[in-house]
ModelCIF file with pLDDT and N, C-alpha, C, O atoms, coordinates in Angstrom:
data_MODEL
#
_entry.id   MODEL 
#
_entity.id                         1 
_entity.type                       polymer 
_entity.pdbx_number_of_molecules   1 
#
_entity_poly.entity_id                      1 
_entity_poly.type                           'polypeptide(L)' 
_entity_poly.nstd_linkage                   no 
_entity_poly.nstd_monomer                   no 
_entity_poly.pdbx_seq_one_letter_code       
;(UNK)(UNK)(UNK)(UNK)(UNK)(UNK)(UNK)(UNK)(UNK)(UNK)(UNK)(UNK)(UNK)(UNK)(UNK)(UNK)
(UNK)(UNK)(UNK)(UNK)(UNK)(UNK)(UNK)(UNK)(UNK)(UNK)(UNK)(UNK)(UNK)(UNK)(UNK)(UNK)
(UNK)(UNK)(UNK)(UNK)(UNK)(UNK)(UNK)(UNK)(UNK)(UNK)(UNK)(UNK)(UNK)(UNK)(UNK)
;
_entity_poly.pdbx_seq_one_letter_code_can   XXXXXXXXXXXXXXXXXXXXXXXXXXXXXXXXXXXXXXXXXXXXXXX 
_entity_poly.pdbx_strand_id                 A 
#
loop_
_entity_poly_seq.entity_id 
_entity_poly_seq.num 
_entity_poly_seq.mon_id 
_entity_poly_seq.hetero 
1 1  UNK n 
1 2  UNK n 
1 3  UNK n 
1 4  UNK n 
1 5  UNK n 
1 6  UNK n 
1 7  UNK n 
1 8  UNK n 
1 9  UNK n 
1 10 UNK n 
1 11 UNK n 
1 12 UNK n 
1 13 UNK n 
1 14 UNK n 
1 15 UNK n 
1 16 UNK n 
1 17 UNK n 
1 18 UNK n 
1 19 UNK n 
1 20 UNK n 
1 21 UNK n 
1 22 UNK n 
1 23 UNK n 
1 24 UNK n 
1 25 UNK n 
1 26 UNK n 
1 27 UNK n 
1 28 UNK n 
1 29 UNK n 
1 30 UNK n 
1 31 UNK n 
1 32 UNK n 
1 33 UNK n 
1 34 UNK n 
1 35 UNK n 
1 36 UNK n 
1 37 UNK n 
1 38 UNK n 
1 39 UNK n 
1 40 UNK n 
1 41 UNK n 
1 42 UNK n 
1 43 UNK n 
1 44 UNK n 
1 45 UNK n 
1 46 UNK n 
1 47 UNK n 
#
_struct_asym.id          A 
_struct_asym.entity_id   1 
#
loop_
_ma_qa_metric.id 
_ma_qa_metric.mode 
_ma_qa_metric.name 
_ma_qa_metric.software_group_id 
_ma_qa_metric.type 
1 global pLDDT . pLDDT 
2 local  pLDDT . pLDDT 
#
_ma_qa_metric_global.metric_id      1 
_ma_qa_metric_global.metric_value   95.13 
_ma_qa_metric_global.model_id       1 
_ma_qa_metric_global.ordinal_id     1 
#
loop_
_ma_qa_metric_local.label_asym_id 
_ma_qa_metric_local.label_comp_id 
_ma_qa_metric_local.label_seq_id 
_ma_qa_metric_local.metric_id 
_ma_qa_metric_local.metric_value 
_ma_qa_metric_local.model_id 
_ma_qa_metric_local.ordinal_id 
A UNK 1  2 86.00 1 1  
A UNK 2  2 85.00 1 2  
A UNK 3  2 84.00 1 3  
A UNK 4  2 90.00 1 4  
A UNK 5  2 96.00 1 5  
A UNK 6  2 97.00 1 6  
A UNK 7  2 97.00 1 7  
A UNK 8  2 97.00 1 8  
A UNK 9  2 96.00 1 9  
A UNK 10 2 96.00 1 10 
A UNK 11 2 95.00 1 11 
A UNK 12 2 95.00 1 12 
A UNK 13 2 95.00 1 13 
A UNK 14 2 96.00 1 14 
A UNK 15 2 95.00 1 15 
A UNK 16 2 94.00 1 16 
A UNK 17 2 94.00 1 17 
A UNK 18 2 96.00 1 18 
A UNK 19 2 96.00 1 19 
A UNK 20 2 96.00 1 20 
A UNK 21 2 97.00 1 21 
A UNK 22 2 97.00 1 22 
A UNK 23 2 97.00 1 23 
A UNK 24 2 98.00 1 24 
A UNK 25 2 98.00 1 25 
A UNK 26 2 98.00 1 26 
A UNK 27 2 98.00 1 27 
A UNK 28 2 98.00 1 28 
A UNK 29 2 98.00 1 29 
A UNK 30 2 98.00 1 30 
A UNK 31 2 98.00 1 31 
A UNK 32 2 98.00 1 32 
A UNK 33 2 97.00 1 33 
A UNK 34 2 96.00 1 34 
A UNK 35 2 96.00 1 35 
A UNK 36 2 96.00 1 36 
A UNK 37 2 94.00 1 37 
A UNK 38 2 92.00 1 38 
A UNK 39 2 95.00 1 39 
A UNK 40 2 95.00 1 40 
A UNK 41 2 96.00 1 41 
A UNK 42 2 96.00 1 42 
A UNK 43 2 95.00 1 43 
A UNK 44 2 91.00 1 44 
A UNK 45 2 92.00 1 45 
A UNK 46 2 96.00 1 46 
A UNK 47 2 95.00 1 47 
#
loop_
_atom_site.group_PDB 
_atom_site.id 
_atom_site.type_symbol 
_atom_site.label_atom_id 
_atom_site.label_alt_id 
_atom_site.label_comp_id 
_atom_site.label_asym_id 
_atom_site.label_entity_id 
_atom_site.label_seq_id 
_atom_site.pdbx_PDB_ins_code 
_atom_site.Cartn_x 
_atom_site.Cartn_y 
_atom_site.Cartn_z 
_atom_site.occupancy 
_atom_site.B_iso_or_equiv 
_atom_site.pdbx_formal_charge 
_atom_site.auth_seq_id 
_atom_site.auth_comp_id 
_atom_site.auth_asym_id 
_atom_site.auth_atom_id 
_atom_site.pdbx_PDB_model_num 
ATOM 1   N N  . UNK A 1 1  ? 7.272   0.354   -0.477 1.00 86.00 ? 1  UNK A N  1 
ATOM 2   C CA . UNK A 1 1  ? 6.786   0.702   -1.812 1.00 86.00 ? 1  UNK A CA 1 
ATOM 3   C C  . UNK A 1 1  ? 5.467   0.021   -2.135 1.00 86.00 ? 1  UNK A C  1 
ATOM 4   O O  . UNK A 1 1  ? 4.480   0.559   -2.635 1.00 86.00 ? 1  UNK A O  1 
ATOM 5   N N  . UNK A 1 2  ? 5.582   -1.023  -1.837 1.00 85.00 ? 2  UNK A N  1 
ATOM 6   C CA . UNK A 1 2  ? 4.269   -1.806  -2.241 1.00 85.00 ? 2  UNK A CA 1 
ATOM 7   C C  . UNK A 1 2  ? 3.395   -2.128  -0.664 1.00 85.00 ? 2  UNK A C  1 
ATOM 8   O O  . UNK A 1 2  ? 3.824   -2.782  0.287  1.00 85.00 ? 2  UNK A O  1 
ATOM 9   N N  . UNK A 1 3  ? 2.318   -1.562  -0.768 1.00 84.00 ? 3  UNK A N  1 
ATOM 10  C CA . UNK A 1 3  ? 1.389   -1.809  0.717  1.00 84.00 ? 3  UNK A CA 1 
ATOM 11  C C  . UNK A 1 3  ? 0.316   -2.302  0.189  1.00 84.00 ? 3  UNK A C  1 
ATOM 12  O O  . UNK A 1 3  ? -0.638  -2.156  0.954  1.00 84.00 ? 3  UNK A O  1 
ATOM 13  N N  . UNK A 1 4  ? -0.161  -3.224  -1.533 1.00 90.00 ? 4  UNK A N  1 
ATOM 14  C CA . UNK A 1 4  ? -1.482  -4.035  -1.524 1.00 90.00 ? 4  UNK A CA 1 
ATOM 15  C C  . UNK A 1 4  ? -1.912  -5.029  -0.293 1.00 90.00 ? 4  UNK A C  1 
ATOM 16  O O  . UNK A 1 4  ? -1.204  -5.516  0.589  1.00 90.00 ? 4  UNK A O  1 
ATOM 17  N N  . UNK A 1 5  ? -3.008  -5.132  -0.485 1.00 96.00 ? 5  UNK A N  1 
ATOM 18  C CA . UNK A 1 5  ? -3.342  -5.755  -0.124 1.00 96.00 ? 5  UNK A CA 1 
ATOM 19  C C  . UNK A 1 5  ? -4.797  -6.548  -0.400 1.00 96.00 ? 5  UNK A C  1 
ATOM 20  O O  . UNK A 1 5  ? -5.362  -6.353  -1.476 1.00 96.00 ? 5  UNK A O  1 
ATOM 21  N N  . UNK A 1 6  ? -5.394  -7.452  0.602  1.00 97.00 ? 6  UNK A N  1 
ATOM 22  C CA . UNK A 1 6  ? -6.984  -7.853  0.359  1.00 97.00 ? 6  UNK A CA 1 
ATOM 23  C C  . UNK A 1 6  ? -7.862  -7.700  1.252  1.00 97.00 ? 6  UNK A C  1 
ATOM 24  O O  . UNK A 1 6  ? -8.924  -8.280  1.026  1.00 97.00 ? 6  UNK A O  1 
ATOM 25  N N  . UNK A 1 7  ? -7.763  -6.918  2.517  1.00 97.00 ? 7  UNK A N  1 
ATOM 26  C CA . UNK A 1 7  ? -8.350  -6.670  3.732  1.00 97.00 ? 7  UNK A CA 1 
ATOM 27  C C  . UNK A 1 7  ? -9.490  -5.958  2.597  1.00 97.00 ? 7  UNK A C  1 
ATOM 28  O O  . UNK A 1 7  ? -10.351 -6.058  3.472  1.00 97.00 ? 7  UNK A O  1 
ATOM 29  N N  . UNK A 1 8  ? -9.844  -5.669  2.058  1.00 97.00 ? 8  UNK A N  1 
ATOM 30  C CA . UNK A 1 8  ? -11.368 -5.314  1.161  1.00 97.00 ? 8  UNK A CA 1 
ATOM 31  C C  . UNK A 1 8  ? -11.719 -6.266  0.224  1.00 97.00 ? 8  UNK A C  1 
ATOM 32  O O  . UNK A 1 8  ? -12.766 -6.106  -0.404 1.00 97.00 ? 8  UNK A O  1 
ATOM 33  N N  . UNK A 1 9  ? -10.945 -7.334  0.002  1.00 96.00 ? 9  UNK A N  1 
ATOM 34  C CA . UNK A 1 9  ? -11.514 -8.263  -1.021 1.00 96.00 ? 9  UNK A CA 1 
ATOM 35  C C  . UNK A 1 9  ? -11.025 -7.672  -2.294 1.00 96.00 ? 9  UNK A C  1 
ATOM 36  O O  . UNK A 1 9  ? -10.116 -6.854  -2.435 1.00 96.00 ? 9  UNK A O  1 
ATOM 37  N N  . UNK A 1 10 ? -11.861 -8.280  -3.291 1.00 96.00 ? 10 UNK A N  1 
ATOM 38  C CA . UNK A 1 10 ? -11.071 -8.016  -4.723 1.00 96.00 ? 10 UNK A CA 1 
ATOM 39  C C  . UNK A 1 10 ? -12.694 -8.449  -5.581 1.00 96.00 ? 10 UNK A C  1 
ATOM 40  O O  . UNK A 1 10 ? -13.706 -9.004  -5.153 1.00 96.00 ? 10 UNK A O  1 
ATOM 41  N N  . UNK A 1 11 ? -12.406 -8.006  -6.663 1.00 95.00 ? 11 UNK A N  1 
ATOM 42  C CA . UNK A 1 11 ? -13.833 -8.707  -7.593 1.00 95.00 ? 11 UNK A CA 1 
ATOM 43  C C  . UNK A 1 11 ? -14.888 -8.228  -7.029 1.00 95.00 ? 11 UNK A C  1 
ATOM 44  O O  . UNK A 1 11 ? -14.705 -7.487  -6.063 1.00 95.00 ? 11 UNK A O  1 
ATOM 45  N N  . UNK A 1 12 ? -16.536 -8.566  -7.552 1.00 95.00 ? 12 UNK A N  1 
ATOM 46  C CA . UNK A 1 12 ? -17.515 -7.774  -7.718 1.00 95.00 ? 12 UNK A CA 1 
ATOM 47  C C  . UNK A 1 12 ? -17.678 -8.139  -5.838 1.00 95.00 ? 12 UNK A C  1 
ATOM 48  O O  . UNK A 1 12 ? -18.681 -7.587  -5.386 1.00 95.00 ? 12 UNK A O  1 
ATOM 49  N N  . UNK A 1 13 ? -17.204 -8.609  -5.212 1.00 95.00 ? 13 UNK A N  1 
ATOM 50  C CA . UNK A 1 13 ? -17.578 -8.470  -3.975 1.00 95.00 ? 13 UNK A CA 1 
ATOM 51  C C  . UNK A 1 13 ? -16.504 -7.078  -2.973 1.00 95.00 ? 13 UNK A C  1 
ATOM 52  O O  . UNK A 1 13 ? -16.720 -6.539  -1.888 1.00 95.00 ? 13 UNK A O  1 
ATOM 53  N N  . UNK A 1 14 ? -15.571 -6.950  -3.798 1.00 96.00 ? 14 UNK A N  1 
ATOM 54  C CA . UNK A 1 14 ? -14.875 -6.029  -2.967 1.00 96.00 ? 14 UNK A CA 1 
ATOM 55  C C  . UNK A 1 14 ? -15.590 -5.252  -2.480 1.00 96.00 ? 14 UNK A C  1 
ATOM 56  O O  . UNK A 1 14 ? -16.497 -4.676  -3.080 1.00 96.00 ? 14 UNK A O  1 
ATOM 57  N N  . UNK A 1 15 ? -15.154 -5.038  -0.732 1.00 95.00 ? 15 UNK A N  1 
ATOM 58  C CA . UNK A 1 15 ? -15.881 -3.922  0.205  1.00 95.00 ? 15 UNK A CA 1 
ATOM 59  C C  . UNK A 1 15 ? -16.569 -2.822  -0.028 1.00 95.00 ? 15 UNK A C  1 
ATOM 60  O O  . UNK A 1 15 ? -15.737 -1.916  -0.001 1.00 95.00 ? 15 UNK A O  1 
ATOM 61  N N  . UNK A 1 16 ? -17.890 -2.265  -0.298 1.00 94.00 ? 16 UNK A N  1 
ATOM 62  C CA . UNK A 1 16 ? -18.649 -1.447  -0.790 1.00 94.00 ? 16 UNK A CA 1 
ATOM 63  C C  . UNK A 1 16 ? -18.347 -0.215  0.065  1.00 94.00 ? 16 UNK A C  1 
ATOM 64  O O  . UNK A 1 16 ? -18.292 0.900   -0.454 1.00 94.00 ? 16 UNK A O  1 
ATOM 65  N N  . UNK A 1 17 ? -18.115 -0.447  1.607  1.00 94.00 ? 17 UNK A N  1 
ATOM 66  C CA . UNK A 1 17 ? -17.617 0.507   2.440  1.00 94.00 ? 17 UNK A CA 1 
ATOM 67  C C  . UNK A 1 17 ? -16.020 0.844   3.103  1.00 94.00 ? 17 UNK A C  1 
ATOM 68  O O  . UNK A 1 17 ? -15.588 0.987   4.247  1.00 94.00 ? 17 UNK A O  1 
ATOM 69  N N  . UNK A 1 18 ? -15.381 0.888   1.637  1.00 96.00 ? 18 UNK A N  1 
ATOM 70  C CA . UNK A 1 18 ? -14.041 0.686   1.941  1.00 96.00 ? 18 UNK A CA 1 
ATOM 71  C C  . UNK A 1 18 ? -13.415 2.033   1.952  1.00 96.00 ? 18 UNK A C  1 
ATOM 72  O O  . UNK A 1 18 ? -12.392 2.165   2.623  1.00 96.00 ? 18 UNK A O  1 
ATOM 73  N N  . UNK A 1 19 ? -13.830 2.925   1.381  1.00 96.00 ? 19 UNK A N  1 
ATOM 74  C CA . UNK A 1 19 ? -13.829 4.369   1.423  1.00 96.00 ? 19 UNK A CA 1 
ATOM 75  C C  . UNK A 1 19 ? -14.280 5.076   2.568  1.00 96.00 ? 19 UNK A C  1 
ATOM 76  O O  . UNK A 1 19 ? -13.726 6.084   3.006  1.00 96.00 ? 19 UNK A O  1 
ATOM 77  N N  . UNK A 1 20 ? -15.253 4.560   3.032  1.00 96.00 ? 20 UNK A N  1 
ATOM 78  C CA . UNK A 1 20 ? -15.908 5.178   4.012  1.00 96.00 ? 20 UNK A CA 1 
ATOM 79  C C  . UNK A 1 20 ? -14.736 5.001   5.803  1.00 96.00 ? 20 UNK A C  1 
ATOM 80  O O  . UNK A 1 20 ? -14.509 5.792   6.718  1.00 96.00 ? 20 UNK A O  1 
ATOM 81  N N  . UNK A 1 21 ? -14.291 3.529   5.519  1.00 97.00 ? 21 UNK A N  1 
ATOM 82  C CA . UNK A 1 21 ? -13.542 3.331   6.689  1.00 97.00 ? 21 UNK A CA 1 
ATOM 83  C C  . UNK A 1 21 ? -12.087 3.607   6.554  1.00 97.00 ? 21 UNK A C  1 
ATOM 84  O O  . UNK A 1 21 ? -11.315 3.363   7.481  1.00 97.00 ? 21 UNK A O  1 
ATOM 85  N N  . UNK A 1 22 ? -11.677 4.131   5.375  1.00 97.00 ? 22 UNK A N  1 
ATOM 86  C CA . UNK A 1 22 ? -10.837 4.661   5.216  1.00 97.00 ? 22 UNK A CA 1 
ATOM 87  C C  . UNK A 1 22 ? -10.415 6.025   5.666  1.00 97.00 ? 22 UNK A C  1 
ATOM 88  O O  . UNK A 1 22 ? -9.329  6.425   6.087  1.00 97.00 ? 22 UNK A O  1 
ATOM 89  N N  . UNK A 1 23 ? -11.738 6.732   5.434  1.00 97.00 ? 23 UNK A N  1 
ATOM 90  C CA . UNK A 1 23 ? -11.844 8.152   5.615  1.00 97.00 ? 23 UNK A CA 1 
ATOM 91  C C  . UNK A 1 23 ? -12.057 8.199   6.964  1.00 97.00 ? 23 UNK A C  1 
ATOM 92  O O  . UNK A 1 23 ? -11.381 9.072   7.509  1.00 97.00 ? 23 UNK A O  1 
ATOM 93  N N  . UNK A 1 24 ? -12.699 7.621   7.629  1.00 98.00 ? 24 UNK A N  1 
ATOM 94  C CA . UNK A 1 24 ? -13.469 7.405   9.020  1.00 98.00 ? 24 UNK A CA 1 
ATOM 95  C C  . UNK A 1 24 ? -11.687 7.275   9.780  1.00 98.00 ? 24 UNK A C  1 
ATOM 96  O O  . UNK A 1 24 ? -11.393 7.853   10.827 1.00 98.00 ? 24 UNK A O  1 
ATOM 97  N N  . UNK A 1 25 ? -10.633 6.348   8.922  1.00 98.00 ? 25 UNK A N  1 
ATOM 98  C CA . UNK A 1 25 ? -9.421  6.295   10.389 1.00 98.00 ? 25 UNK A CA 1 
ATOM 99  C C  . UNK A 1 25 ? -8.537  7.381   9.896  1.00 98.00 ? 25 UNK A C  1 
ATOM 100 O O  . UNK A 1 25 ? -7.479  7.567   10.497 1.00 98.00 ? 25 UNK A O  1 
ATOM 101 N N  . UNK A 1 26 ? -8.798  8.010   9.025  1.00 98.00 ? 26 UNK A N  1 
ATOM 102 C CA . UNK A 1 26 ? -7.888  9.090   8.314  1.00 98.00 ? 26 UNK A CA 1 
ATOM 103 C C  . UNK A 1 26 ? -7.970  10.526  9.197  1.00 98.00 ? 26 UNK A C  1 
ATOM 104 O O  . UNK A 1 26 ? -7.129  11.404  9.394  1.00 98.00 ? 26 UNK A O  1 
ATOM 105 N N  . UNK A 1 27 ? -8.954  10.411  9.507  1.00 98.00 ? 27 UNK A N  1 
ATOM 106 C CA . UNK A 1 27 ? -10.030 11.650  10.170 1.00 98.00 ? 27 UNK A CA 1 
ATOM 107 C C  . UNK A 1 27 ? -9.384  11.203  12.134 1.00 98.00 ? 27 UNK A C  1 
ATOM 108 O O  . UNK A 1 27 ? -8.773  11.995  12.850 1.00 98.00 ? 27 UNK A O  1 
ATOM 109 N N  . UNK A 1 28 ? -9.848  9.557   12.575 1.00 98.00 ? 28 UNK A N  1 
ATOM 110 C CA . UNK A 1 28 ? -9.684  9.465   13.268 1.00 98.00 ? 28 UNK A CA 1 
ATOM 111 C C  . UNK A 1 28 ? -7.965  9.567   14.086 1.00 98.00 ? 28 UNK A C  1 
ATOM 112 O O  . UNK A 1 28 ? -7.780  10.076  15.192 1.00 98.00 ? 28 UNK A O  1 
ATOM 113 N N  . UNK A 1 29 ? -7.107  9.081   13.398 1.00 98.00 ? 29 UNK A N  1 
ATOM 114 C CA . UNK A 1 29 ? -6.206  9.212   13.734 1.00 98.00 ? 29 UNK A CA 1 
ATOM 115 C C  . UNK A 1 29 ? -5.180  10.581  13.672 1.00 98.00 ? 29 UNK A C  1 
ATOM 116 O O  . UNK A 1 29 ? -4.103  10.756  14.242 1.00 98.00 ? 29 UNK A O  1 
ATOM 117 N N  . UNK A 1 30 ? -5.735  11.234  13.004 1.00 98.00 ? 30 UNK A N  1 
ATOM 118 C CA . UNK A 1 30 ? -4.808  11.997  12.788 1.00 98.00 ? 30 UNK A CA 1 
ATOM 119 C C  . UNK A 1 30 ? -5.252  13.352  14.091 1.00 98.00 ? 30 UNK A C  1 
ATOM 120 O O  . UNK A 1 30 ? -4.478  13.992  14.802 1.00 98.00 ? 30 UNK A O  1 
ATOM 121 N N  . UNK A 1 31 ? -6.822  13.422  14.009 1.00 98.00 ? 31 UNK A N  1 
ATOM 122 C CA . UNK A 1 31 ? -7.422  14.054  15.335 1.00 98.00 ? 31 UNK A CA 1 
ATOM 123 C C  . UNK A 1 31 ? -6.851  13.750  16.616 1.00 98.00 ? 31 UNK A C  1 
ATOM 124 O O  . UNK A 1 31 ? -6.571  14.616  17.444 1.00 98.00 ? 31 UNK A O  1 
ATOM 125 N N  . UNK A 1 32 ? -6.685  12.556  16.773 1.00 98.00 ? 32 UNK A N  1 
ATOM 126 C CA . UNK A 1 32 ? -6.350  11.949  18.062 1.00 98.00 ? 32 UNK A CA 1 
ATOM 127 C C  . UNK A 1 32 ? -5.052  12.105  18.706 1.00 98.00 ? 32 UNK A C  1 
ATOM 128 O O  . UNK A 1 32 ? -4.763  12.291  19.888 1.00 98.00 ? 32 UNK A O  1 
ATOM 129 N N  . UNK A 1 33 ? -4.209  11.964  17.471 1.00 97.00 ? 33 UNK A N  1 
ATOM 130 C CA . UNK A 1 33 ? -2.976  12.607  17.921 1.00 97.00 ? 33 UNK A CA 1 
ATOM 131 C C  . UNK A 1 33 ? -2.349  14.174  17.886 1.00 97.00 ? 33 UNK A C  1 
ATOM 132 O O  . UNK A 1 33 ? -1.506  14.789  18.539 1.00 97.00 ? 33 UNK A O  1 
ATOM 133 N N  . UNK A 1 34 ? -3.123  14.428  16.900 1.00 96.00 ? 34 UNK A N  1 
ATOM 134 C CA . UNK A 1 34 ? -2.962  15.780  17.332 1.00 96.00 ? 34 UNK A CA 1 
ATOM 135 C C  . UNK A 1 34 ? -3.694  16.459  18.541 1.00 96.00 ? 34 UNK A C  1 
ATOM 136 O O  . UNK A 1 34 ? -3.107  17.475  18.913 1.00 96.00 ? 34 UNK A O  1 
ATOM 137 N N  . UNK A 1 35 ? -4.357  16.280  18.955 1.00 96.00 ? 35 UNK A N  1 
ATOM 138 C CA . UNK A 1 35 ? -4.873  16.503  20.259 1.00 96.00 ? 35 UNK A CA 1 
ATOM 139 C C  . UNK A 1 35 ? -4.215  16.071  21.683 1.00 96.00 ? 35 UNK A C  1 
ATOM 140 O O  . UNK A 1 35 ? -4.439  16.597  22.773 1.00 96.00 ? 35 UNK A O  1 
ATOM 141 N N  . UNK A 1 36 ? -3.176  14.766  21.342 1.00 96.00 ? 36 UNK A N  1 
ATOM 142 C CA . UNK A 1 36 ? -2.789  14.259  22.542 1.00 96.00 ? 36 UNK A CA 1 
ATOM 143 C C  . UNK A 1 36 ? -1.650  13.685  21.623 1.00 96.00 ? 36 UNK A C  1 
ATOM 144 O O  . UNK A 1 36 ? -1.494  12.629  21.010 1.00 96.00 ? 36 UNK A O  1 
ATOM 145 N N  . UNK A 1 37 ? -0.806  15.020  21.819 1.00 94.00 ? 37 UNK A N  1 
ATOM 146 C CA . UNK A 1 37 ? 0.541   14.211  21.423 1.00 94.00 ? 37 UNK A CA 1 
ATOM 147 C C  . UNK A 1 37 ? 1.139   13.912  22.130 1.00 94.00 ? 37 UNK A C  1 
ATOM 148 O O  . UNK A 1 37 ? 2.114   13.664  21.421 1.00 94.00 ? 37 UNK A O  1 
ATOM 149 N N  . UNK A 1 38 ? 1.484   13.652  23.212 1.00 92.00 ? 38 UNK A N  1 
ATOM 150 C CA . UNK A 1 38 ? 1.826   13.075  24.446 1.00 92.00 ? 38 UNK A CA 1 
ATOM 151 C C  . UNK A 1 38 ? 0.817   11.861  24.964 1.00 92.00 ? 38 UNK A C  1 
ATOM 152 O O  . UNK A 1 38 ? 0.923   11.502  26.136 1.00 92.00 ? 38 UNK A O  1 
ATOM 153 N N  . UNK A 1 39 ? -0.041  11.305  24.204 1.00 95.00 ? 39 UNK A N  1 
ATOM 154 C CA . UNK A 1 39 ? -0.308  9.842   24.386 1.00 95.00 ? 39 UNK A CA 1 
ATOM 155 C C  . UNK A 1 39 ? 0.501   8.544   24.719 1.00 95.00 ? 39 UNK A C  1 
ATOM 156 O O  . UNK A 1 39 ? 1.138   7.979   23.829 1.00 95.00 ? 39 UNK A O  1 
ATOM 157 N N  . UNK A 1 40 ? 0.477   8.122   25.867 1.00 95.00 ? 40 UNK A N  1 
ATOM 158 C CA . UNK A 1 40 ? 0.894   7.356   26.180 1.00 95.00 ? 40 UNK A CA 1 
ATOM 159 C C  . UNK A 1 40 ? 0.492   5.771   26.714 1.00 95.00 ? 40 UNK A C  1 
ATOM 160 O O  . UNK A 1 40 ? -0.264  5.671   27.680 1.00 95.00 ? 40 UNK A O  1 
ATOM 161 N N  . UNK A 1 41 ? 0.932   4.760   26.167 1.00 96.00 ? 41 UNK A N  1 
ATOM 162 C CA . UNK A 1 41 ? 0.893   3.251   26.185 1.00 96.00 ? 41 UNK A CA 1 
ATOM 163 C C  . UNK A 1 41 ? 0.729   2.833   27.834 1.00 96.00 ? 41 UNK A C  1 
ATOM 164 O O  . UNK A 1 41 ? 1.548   2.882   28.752 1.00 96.00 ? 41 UNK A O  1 
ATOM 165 N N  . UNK A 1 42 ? -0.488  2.466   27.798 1.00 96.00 ? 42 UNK A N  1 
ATOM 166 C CA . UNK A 1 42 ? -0.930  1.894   29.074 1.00 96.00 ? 42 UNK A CA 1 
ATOM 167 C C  . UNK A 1 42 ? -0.959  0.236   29.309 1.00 96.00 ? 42 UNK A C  1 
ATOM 168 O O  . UNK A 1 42 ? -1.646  -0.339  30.154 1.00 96.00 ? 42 UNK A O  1 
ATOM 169 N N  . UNK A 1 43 ? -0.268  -0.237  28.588 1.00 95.00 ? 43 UNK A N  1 
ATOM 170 C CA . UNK A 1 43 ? -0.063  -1.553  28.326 1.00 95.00 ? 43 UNK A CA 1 
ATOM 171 C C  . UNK A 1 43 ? 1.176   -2.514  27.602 1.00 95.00 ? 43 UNK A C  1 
ATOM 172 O O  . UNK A 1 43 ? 1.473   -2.339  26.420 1.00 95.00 ? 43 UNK A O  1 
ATOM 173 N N  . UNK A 1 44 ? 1.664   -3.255  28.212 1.00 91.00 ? 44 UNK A N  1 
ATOM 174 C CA . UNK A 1 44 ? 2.675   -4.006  27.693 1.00 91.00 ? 44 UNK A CA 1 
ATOM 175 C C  . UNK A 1 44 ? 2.113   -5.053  26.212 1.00 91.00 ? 44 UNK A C  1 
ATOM 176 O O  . UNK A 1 44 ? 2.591   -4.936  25.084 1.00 91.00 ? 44 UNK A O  1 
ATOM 177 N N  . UNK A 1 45 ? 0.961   -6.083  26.626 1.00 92.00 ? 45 UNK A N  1 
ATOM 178 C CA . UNK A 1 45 ? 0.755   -6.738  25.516 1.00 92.00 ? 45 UNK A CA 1 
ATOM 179 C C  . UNK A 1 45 ? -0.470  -5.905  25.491 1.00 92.00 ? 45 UNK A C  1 
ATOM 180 O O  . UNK A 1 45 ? -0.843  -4.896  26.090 1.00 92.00 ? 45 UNK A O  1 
ATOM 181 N N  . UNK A 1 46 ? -1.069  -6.856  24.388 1.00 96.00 ? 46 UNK A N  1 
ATOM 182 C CA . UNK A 1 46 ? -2.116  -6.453  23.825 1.00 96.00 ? 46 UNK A CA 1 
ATOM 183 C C  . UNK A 1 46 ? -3.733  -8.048  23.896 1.00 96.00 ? 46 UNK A C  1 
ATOM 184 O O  . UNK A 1 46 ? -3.524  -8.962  23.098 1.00 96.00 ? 46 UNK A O  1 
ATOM 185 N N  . UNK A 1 47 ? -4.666  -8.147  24.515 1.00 95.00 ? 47 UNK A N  1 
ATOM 186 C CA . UNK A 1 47 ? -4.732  -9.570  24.153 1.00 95.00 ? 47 UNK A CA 1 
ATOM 187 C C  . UNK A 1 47 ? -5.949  -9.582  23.028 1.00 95.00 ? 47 UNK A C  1 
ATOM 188 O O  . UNK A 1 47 ? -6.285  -10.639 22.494 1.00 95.00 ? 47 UNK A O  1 
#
């Protein structure tokens, strides 16, 4: 229910391009998998 957060900051400094990278993984992810829904994990960890 609740997903706030501060990954953009808060107050007159909050992220000016926070929309933009929003839209940018909205676009990105959803392309990506629909294109390759059968993507598959080439890796156990991550470092």
């Amino acid at each position: 229910a609740d997903t706030a957060h501060l990954s953009f900051g808060h107050g007159v400094h909050f992220c000016v391009g926070s929309q933009l990278a929003r839209l940018e993984a909205r676009i990105a992810l959803s392309a990506l998998f629909d294109r390759f829904p059968r993507l598959t994990a080439a890796f156990s960890e991550l470092e």
